[in-house]
Protein backbone atom coordinates (compact mmCIF):
# COMPACT_ATOMS: atom_id res chain seq x y z
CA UNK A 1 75.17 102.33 209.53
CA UNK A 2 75.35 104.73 206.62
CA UNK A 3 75.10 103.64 203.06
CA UNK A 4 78.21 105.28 201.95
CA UNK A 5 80.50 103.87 205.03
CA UNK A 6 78.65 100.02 204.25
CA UNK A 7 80.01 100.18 200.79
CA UNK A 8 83.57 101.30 201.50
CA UNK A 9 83.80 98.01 203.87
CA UNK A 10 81.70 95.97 201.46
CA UNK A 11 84.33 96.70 198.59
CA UNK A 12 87.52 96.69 201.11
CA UNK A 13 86.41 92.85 202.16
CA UNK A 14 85.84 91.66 198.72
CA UNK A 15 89.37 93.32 197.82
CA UNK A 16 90.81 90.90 201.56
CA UNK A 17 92.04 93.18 203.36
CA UNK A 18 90.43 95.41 206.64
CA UNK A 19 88.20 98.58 205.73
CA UNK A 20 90.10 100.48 207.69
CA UNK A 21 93.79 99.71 206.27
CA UNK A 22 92.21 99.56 202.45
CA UNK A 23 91.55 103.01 203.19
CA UNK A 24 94.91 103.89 203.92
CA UNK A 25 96.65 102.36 201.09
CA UNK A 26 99.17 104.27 199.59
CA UNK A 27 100.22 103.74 196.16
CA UNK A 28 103.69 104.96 196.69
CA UNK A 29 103.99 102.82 199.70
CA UNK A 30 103.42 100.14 197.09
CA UNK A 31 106.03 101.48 194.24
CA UNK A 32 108.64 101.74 197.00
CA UNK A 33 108.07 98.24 198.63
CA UNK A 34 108.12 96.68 195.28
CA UNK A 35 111.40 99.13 194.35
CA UNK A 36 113.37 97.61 197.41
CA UNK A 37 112.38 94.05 196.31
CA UNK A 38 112.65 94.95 192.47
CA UNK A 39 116.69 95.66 193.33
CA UNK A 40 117.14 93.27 195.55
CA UNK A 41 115.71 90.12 193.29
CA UNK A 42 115.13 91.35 190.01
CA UNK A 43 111.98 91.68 188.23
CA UNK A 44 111.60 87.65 187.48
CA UNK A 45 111.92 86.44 191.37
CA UNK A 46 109.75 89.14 192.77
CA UNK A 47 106.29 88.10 193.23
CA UNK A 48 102.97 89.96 194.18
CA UNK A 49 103.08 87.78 197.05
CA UNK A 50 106.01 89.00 197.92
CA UNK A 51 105.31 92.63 197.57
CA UNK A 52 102.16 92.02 199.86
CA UNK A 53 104.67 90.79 202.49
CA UNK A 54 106.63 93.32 202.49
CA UNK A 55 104.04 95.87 203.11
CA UNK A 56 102.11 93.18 205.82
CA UNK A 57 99.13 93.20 203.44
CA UNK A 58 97.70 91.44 200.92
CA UNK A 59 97.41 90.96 197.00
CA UNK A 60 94.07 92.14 197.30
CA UNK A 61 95.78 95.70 198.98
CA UNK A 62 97.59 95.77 195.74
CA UNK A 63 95.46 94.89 193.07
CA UNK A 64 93.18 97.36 194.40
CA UNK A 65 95.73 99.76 192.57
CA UNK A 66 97.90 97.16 190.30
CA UNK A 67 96.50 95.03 187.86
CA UNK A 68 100.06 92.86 187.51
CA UNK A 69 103.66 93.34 188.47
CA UNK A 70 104.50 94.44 185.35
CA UNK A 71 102.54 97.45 185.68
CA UNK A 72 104.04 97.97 189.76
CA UNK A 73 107.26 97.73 187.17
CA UNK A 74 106.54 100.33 184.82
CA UNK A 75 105.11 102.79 187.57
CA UNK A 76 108.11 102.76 189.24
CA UNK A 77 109.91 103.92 186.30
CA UNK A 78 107.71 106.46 185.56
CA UNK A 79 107.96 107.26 189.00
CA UNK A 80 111.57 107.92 189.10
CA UNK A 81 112.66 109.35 186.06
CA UNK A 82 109.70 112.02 186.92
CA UNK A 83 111.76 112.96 190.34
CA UNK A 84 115.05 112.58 188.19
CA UNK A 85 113.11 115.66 185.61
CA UNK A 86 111.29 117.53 188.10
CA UNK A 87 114.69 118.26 189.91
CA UNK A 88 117.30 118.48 187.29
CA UNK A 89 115.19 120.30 184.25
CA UNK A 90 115.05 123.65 186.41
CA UNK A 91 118.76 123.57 186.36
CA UNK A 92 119.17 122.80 182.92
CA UNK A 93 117.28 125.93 182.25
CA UNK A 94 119.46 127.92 184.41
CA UNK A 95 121.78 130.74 182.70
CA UNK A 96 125.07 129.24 183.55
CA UNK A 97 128.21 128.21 181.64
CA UNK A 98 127.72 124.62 180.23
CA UNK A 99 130.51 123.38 182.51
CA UNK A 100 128.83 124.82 185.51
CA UNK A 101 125.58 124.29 184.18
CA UNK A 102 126.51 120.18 183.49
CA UNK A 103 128.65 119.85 186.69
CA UNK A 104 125.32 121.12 188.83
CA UNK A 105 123.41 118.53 186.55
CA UNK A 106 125.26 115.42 187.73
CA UNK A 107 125.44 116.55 191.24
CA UNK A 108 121.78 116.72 191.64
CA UNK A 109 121.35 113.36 189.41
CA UNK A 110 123.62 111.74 192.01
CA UNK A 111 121.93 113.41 194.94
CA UNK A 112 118.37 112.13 194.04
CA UNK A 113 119.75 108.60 192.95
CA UNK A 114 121.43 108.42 196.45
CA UNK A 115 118.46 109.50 198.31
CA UNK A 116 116.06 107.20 196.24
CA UNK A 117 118.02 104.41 195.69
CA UNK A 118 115.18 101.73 195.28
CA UNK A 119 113.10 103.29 192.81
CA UNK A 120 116.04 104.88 191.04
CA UNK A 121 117.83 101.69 190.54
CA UNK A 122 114.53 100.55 189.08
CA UNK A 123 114.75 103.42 187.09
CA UNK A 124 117.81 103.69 185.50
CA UNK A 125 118.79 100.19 184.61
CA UNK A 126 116.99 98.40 181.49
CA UNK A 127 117.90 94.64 182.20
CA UNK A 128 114.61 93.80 183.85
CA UNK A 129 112.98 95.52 180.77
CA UNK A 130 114.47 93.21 178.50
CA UNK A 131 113.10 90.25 180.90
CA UNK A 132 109.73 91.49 180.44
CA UNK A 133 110.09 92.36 176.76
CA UNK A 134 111.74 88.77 176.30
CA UNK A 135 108.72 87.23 177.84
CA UNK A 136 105.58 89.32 176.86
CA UNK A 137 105.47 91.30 174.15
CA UNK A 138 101.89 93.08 175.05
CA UNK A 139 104.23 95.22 176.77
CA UNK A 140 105.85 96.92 173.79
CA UNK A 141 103.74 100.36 174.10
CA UNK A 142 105.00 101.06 177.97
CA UNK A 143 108.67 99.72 177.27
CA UNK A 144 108.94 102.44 174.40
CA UNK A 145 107.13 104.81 176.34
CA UNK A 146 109.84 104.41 178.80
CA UNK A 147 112.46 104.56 176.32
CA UNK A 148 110.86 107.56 175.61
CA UNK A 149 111.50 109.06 178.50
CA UNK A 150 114.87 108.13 179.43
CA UNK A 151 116.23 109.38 175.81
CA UNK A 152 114.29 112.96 176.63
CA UNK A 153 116.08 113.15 180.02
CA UNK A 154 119.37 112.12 178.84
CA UNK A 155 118.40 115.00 176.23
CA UNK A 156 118.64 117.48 178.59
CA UNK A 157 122.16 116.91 179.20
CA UNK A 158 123.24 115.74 175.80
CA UNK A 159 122.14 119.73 174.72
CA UNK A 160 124.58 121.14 177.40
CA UNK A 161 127.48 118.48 177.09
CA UNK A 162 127.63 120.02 173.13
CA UNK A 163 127.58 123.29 174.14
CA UNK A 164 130.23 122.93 175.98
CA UNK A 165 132.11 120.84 173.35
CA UNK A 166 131.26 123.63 171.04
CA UNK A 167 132.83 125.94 173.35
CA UNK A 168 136.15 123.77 173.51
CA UNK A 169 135.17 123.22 177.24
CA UNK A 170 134.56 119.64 176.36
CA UNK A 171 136.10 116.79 174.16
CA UNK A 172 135.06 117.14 170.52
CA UNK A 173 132.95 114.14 170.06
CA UNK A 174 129.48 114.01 169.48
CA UNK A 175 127.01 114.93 172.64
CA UNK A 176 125.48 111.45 172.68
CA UNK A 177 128.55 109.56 172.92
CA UNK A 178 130.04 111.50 175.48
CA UNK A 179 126.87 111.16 178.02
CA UNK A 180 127.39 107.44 177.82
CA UNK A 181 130.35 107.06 179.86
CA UNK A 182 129.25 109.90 181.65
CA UNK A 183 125.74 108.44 182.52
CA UNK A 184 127.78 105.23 183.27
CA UNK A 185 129.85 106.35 185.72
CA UNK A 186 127.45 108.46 187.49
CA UNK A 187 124.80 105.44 187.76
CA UNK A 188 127.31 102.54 188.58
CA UNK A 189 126.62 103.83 192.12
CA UNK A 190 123.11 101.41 191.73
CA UNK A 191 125.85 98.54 191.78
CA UNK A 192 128.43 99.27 194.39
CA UNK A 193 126.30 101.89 196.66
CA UNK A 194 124.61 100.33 199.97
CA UNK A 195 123.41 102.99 202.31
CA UNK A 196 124.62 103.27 205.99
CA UNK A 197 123.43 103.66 209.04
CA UNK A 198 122.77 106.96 210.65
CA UNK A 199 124.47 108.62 207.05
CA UNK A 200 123.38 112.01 207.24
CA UNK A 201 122.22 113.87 203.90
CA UNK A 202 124.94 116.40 204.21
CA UNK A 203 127.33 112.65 203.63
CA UNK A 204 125.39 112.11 200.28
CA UNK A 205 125.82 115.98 199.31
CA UNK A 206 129.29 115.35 199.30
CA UNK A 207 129.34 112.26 198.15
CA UNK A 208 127.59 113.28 194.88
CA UNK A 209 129.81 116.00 194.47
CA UNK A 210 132.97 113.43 194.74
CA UNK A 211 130.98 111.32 191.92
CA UNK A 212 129.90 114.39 189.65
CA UNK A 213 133.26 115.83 189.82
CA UNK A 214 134.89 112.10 188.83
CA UNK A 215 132.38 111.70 185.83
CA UNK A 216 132.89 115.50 184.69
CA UNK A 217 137.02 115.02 184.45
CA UNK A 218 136.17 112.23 181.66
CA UNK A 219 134.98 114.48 179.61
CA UNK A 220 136.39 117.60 179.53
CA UNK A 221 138.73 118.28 176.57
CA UNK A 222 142.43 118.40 177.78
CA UNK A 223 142.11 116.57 181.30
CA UNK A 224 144.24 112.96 180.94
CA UNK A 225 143.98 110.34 183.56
């Protein structure tokens, strides 16, 4: 047998798990079992164990890329606020009016939320970051990291939201109160949203469109329930 081949098995072994599935571990196969598990029991209630069962493995399958849940946690949000950027930043760049410009926003926010619900539920609620917080505070550098991020994305659309309001498209309040309720209503659909069987993309297209339009009417200067 080969050198190199006897110390890919000799490492997948001591890790438990076959040579040949070690091999084929995928890290995002990981992130998105522990997503679906993540929103369905929280943070606290989801084990490694549990993780590993989900994916028929075992811990050893993913320690060989985790070192602890929390970190499974973190790269999860990392994971989907980078989707969330790498598909709404090009339109925030785009030469459109800020009401187009912010409407086209919202509607691809939705989209990707819809079509990524695990990890983006993960993503774009905080209370499981206050768990970990609350309970280890080694943890402080990633939590602000992710902070971070999530104020630089809501960035984005706070720069439109007061051009617009500086165009008297919008109400005149300032841009970072205004993309509260606006974030709020567009991401409520992590609460109430449960996919459905055989619901084609074309359904969510729409459906973000509905959910756009519905959190672009609260703020637009003039428009009264």
């Amino acid at each position: 047998m080969p050198k190199q081949v006897k110390q890919r098995e000799e490492i997948a072994v001591s890790a438990g798990d076959a040579p040949e599935k070690e091999e084929n571990t995928s890290s995002a196969e990981i992130l998105r079992a522990a997503a679906e598990l993540f929103m369905d029991l929280g943070f606290a209630a989801t084990s490694i164990d549990a993780i590993a069962n989900r994916l028929g493995s075992t811990k050893g399958r993913i320690y060989h890329h985790f070192r602890s849940k929390a970190e499974i946690y973190f790269s999860i949000q990392r994971e989907g606020l980078s989707i969330l950027f790498s598909e709404v930043e090009p339109i925030a760049k785009e030469a459109l009016p800020p009401e187009d410009r912010l409407a086209k926003m919202a509607c691809k926010h939705v989209e990707v939320m819809l079509n990524n619900l695990p990890l983006q539920k993960v993503a774009v609620q905080s209370l499981d970051l206050t768990v970990i917080s609350a309970n280890n505070m080694r943890y402080t550098r990633e939590l602000r990291e992710i902070v971070r991020i999530r104020d630089r994305y809501e960035d984005m659309f706070c720069e439109v939201i007061d051009e617009g309001s500086r165009n008297g498209i919008f109400e005149d309040l300032p841009a970072r109160l205004l993309s509260k309720p606006f974030f709020g209503s567009l991401n409520w659909l992590t609460i109430w949203y449960r996919p459905r069987t055989l619901q084609k993309r074309e359904d969510l297209r729409e459906l973000a469109g509905i959910l756009s339009e519905f959190a672009m009417r609260g703020i637009k200067r003039g428009i009264k329930a």
